[in-house]
C-alpha atoms as a PDB file:
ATOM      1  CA  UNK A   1      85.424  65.561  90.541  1.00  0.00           C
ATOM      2  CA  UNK A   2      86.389  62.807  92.512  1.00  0.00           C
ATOM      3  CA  UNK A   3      89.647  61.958  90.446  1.00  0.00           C
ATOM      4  CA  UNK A   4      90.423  65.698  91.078  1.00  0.00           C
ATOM      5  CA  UNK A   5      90.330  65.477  94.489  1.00  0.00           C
ATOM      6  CA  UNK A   6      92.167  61.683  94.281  1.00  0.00           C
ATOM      7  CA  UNK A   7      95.042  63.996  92.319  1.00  0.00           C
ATOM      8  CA  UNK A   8      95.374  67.046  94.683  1.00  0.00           C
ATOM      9  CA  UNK A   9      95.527  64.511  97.418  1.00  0.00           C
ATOM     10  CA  UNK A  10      98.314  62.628  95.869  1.00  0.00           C
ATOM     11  CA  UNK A  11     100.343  65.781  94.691  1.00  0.00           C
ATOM     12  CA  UNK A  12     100.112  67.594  98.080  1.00  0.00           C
ATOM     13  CA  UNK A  13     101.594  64.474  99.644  1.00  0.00           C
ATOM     14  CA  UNK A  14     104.433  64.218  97.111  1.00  0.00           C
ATOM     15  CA  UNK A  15     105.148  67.587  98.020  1.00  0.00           C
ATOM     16  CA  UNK A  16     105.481  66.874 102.005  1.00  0.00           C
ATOM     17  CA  UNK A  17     106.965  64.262 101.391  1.00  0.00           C
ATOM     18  CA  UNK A  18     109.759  65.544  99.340  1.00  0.00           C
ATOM     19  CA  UNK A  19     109.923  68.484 101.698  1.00  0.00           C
ATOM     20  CA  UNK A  20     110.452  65.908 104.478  1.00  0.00           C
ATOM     21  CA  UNK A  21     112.919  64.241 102.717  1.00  0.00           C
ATOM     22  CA  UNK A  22     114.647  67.572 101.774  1.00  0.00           C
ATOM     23  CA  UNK A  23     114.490  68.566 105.568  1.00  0.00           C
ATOM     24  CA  UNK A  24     115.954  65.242 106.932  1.00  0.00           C
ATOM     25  CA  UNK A  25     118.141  65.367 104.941  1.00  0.00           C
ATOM     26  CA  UNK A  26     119.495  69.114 105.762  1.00  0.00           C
ATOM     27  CA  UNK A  27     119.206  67.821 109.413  1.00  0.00           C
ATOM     28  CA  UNK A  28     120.687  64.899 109.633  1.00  0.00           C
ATOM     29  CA  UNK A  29     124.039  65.194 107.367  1.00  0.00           C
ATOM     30  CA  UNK A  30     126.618  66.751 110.237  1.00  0.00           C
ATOM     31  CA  UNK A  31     125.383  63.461 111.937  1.00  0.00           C
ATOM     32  CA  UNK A  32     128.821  62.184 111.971  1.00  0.00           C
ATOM     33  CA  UNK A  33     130.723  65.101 111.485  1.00  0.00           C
ATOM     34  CA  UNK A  34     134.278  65.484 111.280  1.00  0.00           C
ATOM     35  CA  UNK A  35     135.833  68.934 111.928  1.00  0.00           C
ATOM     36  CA  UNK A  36     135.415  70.577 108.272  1.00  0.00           C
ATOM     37  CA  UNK A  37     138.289  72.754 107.077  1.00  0.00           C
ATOM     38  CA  UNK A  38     136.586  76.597 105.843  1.00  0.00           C
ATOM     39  CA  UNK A  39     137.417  78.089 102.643  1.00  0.00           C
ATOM     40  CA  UNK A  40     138.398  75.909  99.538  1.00  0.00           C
ATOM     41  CA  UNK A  41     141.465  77.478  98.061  1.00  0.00           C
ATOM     42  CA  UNK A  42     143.600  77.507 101.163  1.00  0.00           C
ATOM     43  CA  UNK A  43     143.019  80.761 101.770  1.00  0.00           C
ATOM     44  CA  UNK A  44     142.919  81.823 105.147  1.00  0.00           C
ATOM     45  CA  UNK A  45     139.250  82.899 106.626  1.00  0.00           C
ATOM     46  CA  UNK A  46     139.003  85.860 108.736  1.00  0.00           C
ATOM     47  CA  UNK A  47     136.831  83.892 111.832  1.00  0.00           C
ATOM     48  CA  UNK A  48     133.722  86.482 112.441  1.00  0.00           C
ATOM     49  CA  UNK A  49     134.404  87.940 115.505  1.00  0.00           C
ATOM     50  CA  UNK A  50     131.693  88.603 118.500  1.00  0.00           C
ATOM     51  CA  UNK A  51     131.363  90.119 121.628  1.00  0.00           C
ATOM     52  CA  UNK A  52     130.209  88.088 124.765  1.00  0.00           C
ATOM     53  CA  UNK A  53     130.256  88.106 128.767  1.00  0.00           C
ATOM     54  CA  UNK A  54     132.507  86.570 130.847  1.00  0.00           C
ATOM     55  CA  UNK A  55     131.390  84.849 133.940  1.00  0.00           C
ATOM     56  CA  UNK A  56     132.262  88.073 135.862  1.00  0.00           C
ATOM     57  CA  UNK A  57     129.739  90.146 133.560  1.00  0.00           C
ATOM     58  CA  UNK A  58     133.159  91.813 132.334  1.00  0.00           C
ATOM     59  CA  UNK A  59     132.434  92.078 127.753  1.00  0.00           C
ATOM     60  CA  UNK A  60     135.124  89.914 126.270  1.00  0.00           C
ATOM     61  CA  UNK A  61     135.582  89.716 122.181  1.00  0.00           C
ATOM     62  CA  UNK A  62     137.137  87.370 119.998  1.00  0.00           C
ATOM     63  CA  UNK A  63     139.766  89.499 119.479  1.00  0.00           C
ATOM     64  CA  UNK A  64     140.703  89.500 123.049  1.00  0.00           C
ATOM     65  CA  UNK A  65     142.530  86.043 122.592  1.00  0.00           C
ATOM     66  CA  UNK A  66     144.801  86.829 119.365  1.00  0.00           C
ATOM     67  CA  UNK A  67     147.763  84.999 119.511  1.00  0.00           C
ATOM     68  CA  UNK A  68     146.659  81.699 120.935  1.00  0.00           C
ATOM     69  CA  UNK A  69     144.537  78.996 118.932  1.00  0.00           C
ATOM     70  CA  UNK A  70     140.652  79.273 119.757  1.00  0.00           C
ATOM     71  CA  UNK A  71     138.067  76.513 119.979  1.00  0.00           C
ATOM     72  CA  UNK A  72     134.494  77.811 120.171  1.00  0.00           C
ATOM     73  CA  UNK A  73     132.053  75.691 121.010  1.00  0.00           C
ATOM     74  CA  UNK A  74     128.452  76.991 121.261  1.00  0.00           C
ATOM     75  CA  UNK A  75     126.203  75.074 123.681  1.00  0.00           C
ATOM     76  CA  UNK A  76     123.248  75.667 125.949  1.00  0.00           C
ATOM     77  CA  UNK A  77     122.012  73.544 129.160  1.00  0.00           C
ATOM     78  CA  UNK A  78     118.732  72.252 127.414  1.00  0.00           C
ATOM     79  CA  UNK A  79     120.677  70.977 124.851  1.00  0.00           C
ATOM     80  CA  UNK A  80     121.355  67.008 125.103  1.00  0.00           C
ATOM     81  CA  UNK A  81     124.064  66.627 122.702  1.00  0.00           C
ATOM     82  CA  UNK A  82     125.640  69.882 124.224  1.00  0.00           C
ATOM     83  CA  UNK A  83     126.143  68.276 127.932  1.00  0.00           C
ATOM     84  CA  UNK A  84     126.743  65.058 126.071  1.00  0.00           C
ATOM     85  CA  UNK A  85     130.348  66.683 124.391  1.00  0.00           C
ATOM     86  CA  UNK A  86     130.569  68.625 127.682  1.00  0.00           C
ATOM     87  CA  UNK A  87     133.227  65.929 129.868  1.00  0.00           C
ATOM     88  CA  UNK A  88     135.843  66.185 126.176  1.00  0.00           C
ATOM     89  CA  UNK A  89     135.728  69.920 126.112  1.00  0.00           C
ATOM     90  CA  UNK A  90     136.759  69.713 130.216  1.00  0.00           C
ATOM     91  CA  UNK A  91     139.423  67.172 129.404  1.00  0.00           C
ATOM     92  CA  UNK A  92     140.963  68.581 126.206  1.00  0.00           C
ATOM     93  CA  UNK A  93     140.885  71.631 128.676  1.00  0.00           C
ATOM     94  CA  UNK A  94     142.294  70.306 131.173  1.00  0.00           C
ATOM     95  CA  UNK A  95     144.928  68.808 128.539  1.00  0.00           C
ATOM     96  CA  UNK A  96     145.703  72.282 126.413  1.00  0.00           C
ATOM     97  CA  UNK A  97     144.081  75.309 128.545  1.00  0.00           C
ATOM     98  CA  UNK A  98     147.783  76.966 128.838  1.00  0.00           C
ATOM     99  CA  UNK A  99     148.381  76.752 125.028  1.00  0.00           C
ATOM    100  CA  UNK A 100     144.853  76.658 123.445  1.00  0.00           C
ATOM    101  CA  UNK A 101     141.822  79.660 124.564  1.00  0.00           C
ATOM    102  CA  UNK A 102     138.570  77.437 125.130  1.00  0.00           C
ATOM    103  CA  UNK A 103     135.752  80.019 124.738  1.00  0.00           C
ATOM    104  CA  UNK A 104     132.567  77.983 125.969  1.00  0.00           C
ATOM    105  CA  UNK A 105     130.037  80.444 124.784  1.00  0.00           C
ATOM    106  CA  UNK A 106     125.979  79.890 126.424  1.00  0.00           C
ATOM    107  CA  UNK A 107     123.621  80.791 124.318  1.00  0.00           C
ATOM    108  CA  UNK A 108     120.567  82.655 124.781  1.00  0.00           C
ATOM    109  CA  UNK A 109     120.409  81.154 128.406  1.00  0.00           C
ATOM    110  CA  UNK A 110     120.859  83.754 131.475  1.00  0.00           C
ATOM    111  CA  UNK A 111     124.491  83.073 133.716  1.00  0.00           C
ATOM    112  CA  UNK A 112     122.803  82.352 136.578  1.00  0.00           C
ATOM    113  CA  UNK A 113     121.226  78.935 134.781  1.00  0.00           C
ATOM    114  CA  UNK A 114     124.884  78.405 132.657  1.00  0.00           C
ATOM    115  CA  UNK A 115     126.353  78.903 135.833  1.00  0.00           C
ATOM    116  CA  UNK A 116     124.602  76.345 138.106  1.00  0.00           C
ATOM    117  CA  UNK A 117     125.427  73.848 135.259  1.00  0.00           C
ATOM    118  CA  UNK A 118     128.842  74.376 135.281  1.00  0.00           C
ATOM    119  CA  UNK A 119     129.385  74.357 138.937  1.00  0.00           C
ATOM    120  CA  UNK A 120     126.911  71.256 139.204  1.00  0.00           C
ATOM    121  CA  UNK A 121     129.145  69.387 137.004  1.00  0.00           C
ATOM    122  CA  UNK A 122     132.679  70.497 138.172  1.00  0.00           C
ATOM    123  CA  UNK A 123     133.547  71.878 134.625  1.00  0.00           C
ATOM    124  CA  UNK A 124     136.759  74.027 135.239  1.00  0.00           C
ATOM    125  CA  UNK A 125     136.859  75.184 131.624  1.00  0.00           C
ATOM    126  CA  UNK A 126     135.818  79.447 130.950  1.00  0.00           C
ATOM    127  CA  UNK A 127     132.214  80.333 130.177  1.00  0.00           C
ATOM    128  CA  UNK A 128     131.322  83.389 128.371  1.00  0.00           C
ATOM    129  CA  UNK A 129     127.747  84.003 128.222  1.00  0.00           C
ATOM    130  CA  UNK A 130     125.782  85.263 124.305  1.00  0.00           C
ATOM    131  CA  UNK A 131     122.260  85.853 126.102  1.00  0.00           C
ATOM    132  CA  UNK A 132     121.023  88.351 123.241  1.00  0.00           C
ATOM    133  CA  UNK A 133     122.623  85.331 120.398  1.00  0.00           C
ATOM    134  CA  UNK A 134     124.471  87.784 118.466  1.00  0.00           C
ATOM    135  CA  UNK A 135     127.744  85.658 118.288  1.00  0.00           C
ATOM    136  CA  UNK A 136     125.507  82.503 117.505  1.00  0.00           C
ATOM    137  CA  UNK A 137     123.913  84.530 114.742  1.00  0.00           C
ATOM    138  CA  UNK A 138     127.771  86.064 113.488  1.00  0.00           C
ATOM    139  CA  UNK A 139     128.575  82.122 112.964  1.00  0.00           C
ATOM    140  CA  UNK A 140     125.414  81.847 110.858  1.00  0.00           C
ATOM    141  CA  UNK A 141     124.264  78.948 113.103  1.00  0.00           C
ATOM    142  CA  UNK A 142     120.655  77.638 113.619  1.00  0.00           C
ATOM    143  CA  UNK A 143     121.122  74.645 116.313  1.00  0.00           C
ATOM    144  CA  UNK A 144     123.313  73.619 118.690  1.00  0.00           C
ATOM    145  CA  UNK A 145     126.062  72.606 119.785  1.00  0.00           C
ATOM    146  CA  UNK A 146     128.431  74.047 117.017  1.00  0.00           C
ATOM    147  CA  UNK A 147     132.168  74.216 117.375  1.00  0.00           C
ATOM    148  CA  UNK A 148     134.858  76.217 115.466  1.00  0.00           C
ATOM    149  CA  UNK A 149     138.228  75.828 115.641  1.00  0.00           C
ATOM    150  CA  UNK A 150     140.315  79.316 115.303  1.00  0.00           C
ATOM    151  CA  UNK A 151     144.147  79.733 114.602  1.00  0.00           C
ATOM    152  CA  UNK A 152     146.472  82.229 116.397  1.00  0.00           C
ATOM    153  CA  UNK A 153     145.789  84.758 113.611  1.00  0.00           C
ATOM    154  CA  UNK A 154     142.113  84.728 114.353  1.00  0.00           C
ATOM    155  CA  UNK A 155     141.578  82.414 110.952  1.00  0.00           C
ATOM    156  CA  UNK A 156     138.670  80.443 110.756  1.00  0.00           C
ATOM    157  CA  UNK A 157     139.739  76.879 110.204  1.00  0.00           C
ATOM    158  CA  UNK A 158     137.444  74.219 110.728  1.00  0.00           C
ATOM    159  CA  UNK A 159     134.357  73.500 112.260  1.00  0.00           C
ATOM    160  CA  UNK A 160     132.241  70.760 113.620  1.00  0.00           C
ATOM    161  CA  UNK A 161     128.446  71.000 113.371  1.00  0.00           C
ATOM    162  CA  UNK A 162     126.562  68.973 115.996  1.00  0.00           C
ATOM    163  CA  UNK A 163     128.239  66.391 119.209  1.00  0.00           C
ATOM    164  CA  UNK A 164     131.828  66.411 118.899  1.00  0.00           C
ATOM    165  CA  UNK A 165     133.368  62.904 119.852  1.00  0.00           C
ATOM    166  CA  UNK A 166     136.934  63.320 122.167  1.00  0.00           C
ATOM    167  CA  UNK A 167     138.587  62.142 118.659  1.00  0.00           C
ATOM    168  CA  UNK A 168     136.584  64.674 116.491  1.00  0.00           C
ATOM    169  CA  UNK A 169     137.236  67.698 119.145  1.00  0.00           C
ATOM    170  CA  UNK A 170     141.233  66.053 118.889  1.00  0.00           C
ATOM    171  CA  UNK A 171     141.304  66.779 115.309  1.00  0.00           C
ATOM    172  CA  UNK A 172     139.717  69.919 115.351  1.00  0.00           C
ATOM    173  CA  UNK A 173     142.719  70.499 118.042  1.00  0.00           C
ATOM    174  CA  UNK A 174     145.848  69.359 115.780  1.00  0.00           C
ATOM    175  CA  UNK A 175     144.738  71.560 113.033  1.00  0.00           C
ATOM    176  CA  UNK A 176     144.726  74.886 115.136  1.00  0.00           C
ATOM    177  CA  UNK A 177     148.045  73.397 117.390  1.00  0.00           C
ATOM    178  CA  UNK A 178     149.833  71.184 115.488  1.00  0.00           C
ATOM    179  CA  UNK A 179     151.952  70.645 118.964  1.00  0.00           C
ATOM    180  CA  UNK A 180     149.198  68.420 120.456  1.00  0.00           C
END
């Protein structure tokens, strides 16, 4: 009876354990991620598209900015990493907002609290506003920050998972405007 006991002990532990594993693992790998290109043939990838708020309570969709490149970043003020990446979004903004849309999207926060964060910090960049997280759920995410990088044509090609370094946001950049 005792050895039975000894043995359900030790399996239920392998189990966590490997479960652990398994979930650090899934956690931990867009640690130092690089923007990933989407699809694997070339092929371009329609981006999902989303409706969100402006800063004016005005509804804004993806669509809306056809024509120019897109970066996306998802982010919310609770979020560490999120204000962390905050200052290259405002520079690369500040660098490329006549030639590249930046669509700063708050998630699941209400304006008034993305709002006082923005002005707090003297971020010029645009801030739309997903407070039901339908557009965070369209991108399949499950954590923040996230960023995707969107061509002209509304094609979906790359993303970053996770903090974005000024570099990593850069690269994102030159794949969607090869001009930078």
């Amino acid at each position: 009876m005792k050895n039975k006991k000894l043995l359900l002990l030790v399996l239920i532990m392998v189990v966590l354990l490997g479960g652990a594993g398994f979930l650090y693992s899934q956690l931990t790998r867009n640690v130092n991620n690089t923007p990933t290109p989407q699809g694997t043939d070339h092929t371009p990838v329609a981006a999902p598209t989303f409706t969100v708020t402006d800063s004016n309570g005005a509804t804004v969709s993806l669509e809306d900015f056809r024509g120019k490149p897109v970066v996306i970043n998802f982010w919310a003020t609770w979020c560490n990493f999120c204000v962390k990446e905050m200052p290259h979004f405002e520079e690369s903004f500040q660098q490329y907002g006549d030639e590249v849309h930046f669509l700063m999207v708050n998630v699941q926060e209400s304006p008034d609290v993305g709002k006082n964060f923005i002005e707090k910090n003297d971020y010029t960049f645009p801030v739309y506003y997903d407070t039901a997280g339908r557009a965070f759920s369209a991108y399949g995410l499950t954590g923040l920050p996230a960023t995707f990088f969107i061509d002209a044509d509304g094609n979906a090609v790359a993303q970053a998972r996770g903090a974005v370094t000024a570099e990593k946001l850069q690269r994102g950049i030159d794949l969607i405007y090869p001009q930078a």
